[in-house]
N, C-alpha and C. Protein backbone atom coordinates (compact mmCIF):
# COMPACT_ATOMS: atom_id res chain seq x y z
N UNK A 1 34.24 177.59 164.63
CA UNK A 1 34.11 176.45 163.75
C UNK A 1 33.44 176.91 162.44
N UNK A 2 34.14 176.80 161.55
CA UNK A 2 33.86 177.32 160.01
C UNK A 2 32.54 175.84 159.27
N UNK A 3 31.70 176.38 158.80
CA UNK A 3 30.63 175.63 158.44
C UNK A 3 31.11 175.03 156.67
N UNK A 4 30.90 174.29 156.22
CA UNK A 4 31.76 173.24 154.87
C UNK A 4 30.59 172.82 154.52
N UNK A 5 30.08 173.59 153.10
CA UNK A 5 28.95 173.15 152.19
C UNK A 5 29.32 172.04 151.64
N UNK A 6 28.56 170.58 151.58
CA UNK A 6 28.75 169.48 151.50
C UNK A 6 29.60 169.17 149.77
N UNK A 7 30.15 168.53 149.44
CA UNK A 7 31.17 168.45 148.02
C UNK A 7 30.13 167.85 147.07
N UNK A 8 29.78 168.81 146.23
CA UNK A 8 28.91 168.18 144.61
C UNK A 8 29.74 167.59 143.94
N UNK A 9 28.63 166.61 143.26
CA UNK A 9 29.50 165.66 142.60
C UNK A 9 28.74 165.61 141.38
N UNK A 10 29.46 165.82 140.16
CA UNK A 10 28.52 165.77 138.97
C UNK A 10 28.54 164.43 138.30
N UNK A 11 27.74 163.39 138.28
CA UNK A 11 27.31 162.41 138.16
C UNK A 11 27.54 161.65 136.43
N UNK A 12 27.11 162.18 136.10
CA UNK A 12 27.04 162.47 134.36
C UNK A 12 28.73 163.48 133.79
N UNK A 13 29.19 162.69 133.03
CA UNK A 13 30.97 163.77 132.42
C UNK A 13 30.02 164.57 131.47
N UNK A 14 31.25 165.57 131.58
CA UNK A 14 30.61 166.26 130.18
C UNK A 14 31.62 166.00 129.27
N UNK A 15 30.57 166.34 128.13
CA UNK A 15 31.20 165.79 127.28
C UNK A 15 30.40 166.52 125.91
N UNK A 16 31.47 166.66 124.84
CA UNK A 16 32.06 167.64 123.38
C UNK A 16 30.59 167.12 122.57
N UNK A 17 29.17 167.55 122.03
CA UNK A 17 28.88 167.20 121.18
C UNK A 17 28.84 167.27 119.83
N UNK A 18 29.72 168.53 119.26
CA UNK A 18 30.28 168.76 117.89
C UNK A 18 31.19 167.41 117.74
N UNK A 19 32.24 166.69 118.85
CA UNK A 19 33.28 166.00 118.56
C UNK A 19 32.17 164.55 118.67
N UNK A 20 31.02 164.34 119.74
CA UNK A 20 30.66 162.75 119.32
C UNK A 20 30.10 162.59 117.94
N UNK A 21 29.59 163.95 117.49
CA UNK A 21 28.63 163.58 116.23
C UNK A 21 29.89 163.37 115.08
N UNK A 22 30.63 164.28 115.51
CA UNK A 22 32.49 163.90 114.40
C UNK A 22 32.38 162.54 114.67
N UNK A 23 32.42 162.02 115.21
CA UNK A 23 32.74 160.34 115.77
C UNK A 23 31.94 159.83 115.16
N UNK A 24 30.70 160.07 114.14
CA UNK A 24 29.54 158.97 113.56
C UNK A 24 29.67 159.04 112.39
N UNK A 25 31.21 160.39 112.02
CA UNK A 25 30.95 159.99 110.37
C UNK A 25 32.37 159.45 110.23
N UNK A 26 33.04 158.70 111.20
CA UNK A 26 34.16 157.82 111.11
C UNK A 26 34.27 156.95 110.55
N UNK A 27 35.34 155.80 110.50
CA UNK A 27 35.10 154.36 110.00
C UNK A 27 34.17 153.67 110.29
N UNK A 28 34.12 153.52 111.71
CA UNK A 28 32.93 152.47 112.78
C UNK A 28 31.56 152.61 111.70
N UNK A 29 31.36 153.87 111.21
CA UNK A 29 30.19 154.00 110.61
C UNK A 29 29.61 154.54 109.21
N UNK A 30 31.04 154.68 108.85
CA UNK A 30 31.00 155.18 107.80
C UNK A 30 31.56 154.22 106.40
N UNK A 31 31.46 153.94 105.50
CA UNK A 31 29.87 154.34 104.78
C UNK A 31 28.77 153.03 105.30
N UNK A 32 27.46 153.85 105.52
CA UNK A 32 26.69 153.22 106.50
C UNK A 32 26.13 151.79 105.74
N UNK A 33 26.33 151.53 104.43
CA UNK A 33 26.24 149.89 104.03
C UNK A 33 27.62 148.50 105.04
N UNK A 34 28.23 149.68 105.34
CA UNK A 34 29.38 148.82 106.24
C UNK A 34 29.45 148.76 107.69
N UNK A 35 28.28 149.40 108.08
CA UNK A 35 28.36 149.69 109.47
C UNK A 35 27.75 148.30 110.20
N UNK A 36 28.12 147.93 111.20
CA UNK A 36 27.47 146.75 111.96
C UNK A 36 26.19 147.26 111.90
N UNK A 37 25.41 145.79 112.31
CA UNK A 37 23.75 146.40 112.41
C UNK A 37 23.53 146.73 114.18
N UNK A 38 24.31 146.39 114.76
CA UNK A 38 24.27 147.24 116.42
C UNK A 38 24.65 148.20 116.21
N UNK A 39 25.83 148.79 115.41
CA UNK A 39 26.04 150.44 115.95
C UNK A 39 25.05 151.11 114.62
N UNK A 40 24.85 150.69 113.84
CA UNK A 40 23.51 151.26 113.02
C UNK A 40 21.99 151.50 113.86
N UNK A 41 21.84 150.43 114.84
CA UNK A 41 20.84 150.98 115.48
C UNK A 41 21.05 151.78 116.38
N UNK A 42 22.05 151.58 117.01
CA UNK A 42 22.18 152.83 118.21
C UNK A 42 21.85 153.86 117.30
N UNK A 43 22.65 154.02 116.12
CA UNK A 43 23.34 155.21 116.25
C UNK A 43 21.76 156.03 115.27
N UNK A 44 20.86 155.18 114.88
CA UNK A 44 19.47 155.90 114.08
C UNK A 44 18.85 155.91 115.45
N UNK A 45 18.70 155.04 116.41
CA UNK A 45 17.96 155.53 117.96
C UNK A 45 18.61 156.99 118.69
N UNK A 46 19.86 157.09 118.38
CA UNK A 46 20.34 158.57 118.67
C UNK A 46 19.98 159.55 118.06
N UNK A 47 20.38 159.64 117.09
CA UNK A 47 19.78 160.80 116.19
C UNK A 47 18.31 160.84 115.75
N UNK A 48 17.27 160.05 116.02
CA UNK A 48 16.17 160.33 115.91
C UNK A 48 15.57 160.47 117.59
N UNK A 49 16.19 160.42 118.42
CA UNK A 49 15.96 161.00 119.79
C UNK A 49 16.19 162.43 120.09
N UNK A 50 17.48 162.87 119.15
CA UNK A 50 17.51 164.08 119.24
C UNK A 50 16.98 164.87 118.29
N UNK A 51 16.73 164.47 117.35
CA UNK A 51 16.29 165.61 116.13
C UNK A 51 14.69 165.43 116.70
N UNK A 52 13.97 164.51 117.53
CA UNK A 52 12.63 164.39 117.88
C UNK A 52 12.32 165.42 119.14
N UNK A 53 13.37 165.66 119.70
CA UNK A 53 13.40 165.75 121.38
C UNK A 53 12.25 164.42 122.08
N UNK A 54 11.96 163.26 121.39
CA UNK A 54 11.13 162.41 121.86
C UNK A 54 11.80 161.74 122.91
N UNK A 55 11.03 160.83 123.84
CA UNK A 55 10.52 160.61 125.32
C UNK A 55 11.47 159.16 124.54
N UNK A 56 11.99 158.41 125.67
CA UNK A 56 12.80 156.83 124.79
C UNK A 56 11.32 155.65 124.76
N UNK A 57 9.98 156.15 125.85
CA UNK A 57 9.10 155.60 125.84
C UNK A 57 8.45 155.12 124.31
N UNK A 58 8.20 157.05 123.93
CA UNK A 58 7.96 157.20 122.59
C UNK A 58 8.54 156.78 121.21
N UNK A 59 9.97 156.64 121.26
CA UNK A 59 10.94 156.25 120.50
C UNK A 59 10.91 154.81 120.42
N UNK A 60 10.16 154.35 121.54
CA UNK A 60 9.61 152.54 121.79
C UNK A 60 8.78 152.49 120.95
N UNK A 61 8.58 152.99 121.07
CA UNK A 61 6.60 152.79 120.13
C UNK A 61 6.21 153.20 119.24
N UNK A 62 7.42 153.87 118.54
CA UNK A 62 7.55 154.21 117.32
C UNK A 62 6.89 152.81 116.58
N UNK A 63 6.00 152.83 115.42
CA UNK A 63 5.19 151.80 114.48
C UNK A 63 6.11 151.77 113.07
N UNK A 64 6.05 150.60 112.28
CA UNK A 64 5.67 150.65 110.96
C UNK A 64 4.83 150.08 110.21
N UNK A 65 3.61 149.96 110.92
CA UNK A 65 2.26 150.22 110.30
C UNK A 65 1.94 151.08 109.18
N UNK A 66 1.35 150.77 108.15
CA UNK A 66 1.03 151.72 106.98
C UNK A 66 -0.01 153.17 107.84
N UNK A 67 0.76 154.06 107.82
CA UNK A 67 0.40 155.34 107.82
C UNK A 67 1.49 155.40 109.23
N UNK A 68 1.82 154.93 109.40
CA UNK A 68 2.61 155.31 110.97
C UNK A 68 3.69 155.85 110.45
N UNK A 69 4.92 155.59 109.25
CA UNK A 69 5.73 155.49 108.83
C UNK A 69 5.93 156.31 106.85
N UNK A 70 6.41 157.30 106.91
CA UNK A 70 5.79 158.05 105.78
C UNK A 70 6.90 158.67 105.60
N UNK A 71 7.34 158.41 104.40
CA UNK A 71 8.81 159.39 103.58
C UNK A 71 8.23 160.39 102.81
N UNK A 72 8.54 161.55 103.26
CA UNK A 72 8.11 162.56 102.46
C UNK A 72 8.91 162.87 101.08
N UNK A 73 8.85 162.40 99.70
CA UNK A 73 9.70 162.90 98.56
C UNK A 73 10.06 164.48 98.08
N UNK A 74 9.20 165.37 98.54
CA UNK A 74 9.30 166.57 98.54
C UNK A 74 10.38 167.32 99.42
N UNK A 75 10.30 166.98 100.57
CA UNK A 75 11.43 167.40 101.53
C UNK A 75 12.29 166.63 101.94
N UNK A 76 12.10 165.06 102.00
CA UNK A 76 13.41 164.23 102.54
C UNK A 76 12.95 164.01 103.63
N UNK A 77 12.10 164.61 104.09
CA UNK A 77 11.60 164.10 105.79
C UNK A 77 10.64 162.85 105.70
N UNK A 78 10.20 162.34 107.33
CA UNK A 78 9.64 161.12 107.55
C UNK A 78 9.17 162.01 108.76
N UNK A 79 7.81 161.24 108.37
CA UNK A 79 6.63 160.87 109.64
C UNK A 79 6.57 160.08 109.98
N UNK A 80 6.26 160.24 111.35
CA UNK A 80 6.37 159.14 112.22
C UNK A 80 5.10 159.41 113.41
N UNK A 81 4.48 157.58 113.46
CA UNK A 81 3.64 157.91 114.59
C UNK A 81 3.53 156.48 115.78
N UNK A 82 3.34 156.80 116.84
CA UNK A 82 3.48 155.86 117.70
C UNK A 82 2.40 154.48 117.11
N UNK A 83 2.67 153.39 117.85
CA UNK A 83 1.50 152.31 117.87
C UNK A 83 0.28 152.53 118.54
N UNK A 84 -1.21 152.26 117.57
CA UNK A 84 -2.12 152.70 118.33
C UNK A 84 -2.24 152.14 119.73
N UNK A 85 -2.83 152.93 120.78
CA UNK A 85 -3.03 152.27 121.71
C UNK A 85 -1.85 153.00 122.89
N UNK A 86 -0.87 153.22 122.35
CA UNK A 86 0.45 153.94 123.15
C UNK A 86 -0.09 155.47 123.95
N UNK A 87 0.06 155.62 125.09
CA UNK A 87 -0.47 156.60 125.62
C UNK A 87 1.03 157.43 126.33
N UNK A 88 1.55 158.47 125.67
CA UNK A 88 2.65 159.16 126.06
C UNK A 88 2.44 159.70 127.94
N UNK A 89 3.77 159.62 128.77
CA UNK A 89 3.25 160.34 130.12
C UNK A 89 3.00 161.53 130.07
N UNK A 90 2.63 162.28 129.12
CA UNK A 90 2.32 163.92 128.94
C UNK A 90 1.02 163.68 127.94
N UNK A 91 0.61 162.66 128.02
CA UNK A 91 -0.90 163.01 127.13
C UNK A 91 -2.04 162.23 127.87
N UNK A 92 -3.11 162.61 127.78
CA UNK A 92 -4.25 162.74 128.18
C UNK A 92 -5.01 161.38 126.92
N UNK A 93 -5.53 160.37 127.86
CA UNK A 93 -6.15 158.96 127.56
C UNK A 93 -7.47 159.10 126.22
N UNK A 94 -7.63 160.59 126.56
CA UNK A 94 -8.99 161.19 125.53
C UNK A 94 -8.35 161.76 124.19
N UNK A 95 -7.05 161.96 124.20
CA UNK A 95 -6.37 162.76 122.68
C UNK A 95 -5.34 161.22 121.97
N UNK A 96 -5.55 161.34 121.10
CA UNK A 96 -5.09 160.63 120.36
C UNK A 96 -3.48 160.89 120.09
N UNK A 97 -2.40 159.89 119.70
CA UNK A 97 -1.00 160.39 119.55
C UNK A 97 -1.13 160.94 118.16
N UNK A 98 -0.47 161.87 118.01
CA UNK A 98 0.15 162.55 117.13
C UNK A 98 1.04 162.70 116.50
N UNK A 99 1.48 162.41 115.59
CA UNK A 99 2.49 162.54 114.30
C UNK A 99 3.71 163.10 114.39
N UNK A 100 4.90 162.81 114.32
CA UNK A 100 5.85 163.90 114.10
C UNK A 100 6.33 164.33 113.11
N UNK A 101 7.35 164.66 112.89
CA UNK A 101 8.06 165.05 111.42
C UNK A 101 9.46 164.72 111.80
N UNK A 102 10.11 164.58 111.14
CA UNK A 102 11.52 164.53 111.34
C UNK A 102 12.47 165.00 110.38
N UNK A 103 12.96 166.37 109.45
CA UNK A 103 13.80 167.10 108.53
C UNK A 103 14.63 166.25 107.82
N UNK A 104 15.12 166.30 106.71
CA UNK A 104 16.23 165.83 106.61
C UNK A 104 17.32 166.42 106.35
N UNK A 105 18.60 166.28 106.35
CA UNK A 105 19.78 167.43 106.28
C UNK A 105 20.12 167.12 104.79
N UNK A 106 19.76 166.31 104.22
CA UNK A 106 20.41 166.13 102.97
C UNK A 106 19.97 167.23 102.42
N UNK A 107 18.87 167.69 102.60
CA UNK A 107 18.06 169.16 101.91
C UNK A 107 18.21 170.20 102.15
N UNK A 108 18.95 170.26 103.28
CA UNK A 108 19.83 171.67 103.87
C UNK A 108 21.34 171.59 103.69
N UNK A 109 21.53 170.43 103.55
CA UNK A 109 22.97 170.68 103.67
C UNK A 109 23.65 170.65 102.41
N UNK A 110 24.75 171.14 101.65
CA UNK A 110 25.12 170.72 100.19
C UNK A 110 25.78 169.27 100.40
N UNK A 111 26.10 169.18 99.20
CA UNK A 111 26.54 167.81 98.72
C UNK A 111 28.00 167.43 99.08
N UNK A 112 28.54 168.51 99.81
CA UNK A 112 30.42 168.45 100.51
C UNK A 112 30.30 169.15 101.53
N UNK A 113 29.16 169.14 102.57
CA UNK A 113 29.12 169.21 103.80
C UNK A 113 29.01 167.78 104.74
N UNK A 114 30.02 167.63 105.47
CA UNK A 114 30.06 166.64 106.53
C UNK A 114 28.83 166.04 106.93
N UNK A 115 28.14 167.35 107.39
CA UNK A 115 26.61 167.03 108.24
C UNK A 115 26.06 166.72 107.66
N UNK A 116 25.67 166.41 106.20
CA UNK A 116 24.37 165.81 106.01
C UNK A 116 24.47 164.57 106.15
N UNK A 117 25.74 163.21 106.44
CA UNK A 117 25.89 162.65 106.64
C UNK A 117 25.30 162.49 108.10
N UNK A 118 25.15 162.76 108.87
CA UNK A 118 24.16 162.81 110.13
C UNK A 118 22.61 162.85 109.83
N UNK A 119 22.47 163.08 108.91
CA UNK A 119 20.75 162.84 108.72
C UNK A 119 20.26 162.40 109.46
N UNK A 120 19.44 161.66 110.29
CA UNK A 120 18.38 160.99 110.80
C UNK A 120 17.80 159.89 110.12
N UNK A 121 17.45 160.70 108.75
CA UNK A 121 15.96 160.10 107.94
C UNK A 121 17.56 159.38 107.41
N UNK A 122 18.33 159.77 107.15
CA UNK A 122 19.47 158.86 106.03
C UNK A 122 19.58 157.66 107.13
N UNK A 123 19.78 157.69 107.98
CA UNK A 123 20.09 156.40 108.60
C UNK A 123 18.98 156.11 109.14
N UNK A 124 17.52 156.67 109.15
CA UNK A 124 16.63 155.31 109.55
C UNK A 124 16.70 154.40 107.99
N UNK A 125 16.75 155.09 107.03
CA UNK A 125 16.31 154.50 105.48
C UNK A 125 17.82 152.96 105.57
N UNK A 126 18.59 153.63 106.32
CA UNK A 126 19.75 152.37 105.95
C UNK A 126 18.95 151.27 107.21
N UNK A 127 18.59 151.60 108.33
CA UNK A 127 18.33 151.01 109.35
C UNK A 127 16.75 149.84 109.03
N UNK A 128 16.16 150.38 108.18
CA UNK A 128 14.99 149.43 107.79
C UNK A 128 15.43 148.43 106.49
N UNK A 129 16.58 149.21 105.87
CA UNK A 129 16.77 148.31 105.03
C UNK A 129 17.78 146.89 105.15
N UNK A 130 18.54 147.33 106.53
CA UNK A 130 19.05 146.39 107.46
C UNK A 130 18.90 145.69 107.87
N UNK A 131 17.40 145.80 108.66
CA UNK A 131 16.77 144.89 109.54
C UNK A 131 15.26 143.92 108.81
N UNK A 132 15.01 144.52 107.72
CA UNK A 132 14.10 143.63 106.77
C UNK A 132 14.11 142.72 106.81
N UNK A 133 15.13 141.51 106.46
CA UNK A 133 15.10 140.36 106.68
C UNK A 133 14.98 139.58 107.98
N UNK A 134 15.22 140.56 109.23
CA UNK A 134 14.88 139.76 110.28
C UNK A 134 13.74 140.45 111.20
N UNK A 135 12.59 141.35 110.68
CA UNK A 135 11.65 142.06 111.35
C UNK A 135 10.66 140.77 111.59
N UNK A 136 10.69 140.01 110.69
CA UNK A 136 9.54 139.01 111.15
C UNK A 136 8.00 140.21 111.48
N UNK A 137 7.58 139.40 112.41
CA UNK A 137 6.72 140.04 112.66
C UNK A 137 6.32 141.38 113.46
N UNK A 138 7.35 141.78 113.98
CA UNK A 138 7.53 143.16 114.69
C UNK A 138 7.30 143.94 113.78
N UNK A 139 5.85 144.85 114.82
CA UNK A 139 5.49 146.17 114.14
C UNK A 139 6.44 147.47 114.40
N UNK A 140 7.01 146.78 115.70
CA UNK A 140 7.73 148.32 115.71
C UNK A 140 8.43 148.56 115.22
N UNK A 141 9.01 149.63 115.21
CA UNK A 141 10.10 150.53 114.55
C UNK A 141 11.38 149.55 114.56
N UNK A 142 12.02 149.94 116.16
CA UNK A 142 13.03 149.16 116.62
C UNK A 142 13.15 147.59 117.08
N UNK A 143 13.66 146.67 116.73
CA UNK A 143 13.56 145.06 117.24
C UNK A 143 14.29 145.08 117.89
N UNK A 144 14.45 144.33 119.17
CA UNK A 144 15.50 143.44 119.47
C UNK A 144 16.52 142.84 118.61
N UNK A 145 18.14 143.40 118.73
CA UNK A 145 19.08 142.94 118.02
C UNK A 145 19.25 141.73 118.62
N UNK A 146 18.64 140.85 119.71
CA UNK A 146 19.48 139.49 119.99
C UNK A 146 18.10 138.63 120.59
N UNK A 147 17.85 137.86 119.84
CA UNK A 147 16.07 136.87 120.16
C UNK A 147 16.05 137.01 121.56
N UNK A 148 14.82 137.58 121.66
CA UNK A 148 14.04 137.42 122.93
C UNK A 148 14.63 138.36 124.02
N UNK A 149 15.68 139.91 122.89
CA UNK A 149 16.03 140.46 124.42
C UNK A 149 15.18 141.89 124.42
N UNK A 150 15.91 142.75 125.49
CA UNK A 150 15.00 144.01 125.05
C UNK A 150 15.28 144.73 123.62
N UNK A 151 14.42 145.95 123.35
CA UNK A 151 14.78 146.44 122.14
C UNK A 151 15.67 147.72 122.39
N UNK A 152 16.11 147.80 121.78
CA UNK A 152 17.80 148.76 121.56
C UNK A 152 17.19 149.95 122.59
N UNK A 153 16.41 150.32 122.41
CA UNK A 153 15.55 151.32 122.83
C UNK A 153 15.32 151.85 124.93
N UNK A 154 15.82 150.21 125.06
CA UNK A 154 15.83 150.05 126.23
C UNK A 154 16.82 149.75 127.23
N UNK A 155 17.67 149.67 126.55
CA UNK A 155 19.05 149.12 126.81
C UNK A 155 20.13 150.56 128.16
N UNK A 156 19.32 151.52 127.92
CA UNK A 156 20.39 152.44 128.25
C UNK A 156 20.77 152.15 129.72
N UNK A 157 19.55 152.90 130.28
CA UNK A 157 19.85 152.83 131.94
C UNK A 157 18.23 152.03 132.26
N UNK A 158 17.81 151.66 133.48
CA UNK A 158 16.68 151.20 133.87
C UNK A 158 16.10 152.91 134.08
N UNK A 159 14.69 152.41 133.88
CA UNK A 159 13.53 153.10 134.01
C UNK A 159 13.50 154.40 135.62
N UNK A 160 13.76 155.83 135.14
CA UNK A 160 14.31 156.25 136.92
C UNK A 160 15.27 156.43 137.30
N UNK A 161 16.44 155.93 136.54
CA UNK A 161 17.38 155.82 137.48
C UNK A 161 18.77 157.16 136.76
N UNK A 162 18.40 157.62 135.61
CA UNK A 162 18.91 158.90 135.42
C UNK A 162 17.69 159.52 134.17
N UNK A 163 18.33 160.73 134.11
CA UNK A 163 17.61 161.62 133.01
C UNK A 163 17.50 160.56 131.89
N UNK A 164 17.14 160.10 131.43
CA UNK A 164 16.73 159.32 130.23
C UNK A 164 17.75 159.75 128.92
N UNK A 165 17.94 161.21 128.59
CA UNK A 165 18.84 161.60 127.21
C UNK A 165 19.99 161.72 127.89
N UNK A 166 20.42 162.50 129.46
CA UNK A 166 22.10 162.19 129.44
C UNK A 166 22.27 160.83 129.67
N UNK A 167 21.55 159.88 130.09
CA UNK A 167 22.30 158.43 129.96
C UNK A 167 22.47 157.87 128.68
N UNK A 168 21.44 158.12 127.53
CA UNK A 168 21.13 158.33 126.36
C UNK A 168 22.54 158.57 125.92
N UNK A 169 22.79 159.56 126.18
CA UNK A 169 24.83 160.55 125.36
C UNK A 169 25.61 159.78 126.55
N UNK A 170 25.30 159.17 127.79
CA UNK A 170 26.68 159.01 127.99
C UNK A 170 26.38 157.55 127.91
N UNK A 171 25.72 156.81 127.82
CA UNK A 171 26.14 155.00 127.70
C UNK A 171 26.54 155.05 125.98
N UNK A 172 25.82 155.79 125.18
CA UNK A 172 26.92 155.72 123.74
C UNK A 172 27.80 156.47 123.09
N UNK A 173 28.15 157.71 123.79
CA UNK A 173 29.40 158.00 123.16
C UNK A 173 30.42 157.35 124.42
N UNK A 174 30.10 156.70 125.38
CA UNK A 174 31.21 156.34 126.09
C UNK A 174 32.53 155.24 125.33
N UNK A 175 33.21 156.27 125.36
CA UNK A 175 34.57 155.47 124.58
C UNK A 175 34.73 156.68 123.67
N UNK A 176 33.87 157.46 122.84
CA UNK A 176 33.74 157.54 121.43
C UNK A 176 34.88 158.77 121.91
N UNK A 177 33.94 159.76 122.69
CA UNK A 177 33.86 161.15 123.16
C UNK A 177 35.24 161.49 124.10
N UNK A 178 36.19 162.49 124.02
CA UNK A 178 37.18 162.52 124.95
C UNK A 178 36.55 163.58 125.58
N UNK A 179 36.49 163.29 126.83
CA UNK A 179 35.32 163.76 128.12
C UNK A 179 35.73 165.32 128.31
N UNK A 180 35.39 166.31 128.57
CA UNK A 180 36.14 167.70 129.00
C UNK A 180 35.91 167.29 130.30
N UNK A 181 37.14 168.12 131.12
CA UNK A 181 37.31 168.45 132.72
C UNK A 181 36.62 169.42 132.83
């Protein structure tokens, strides 16, 4: 009797990320004064998840509190810092959160390269100027696109129940992305 290692199953597709980020400088989103304000937020919660490698906890709690929120004119980049009080699961209750940075490509990239259209900092700058009129009183970063629901931020998978960034790439390029076998 021959012994049969049980059949893996890969859970998560894979899937092209040169071709989803092709997919964000399409119509759907391109030019970003025309983009819906849902796929404008996804799509600044994506790319500032990845250019951060930040936690979606952290990406919650992103502030725009004066000093939380800082455009650098010299480089094109933005700082960014959580809401006081936010305690990351990798930090210690006695250290305070810390600042990030976030690049911008417009400053690396020339002026007839594709990619700088992926910026980050370019589409948070469209993404605040979007949501201004309806921030009300929300300090954070990200609002709720629909009264009283969660914030974009949260939407992917529940808390646990996969890696946090591949559910991250696969609940939004699903559709976008033609999957590899």
């Amino acid at each position: 009797m021959e012994l049969k290692r049980p059949v893996s199953r890969f859970l998560i597709p894979k899937w092209d990320l040169a071709c989803g980020l092709g997919s964000l400088i399409k119509a759907l989103y391109e030019p970003l004064n025309k983009a819906s304000l849902q796929f404008l937020t996804w799509n600044t919660v994506f790319l500032l998840t990845m250019a951060s490698s930040k936690r979606r906890s952290e990406i919650h709690a992103l502030s725009i509190e004066e000093s939380h929120l800082r455009f650098d004119s010299s480089d094109g980049s933005v700082t960014l810092l959580c809401q006081p009080g936010f305690l990351a699961k990798n930090q210690l209750p006695s250290m305070a959160s810390k600042p990030f940075k976030v690049p911008s490509l417009s400053r690396t990239c020339g002026n007839e390269d594709e990619d700088r259209l992926l910026c980050p900092v370019r589409f948070l700058k469209f993404y605040l100027s979007g949501v201004k009129s309806i921030r009300g009183s929300h300090k954070r970063l990200f609002i709720p696109l629909k009264g009283g629901g969660r914030c974009v931020c949260g939407f992917y998978f529940p808390l646990g129940s996969l890696d946090y960034k591949k559910g991250l790439v696969f609940s939004f390029f699903k559709g976008f992305i033609p999957f590899k076998d």
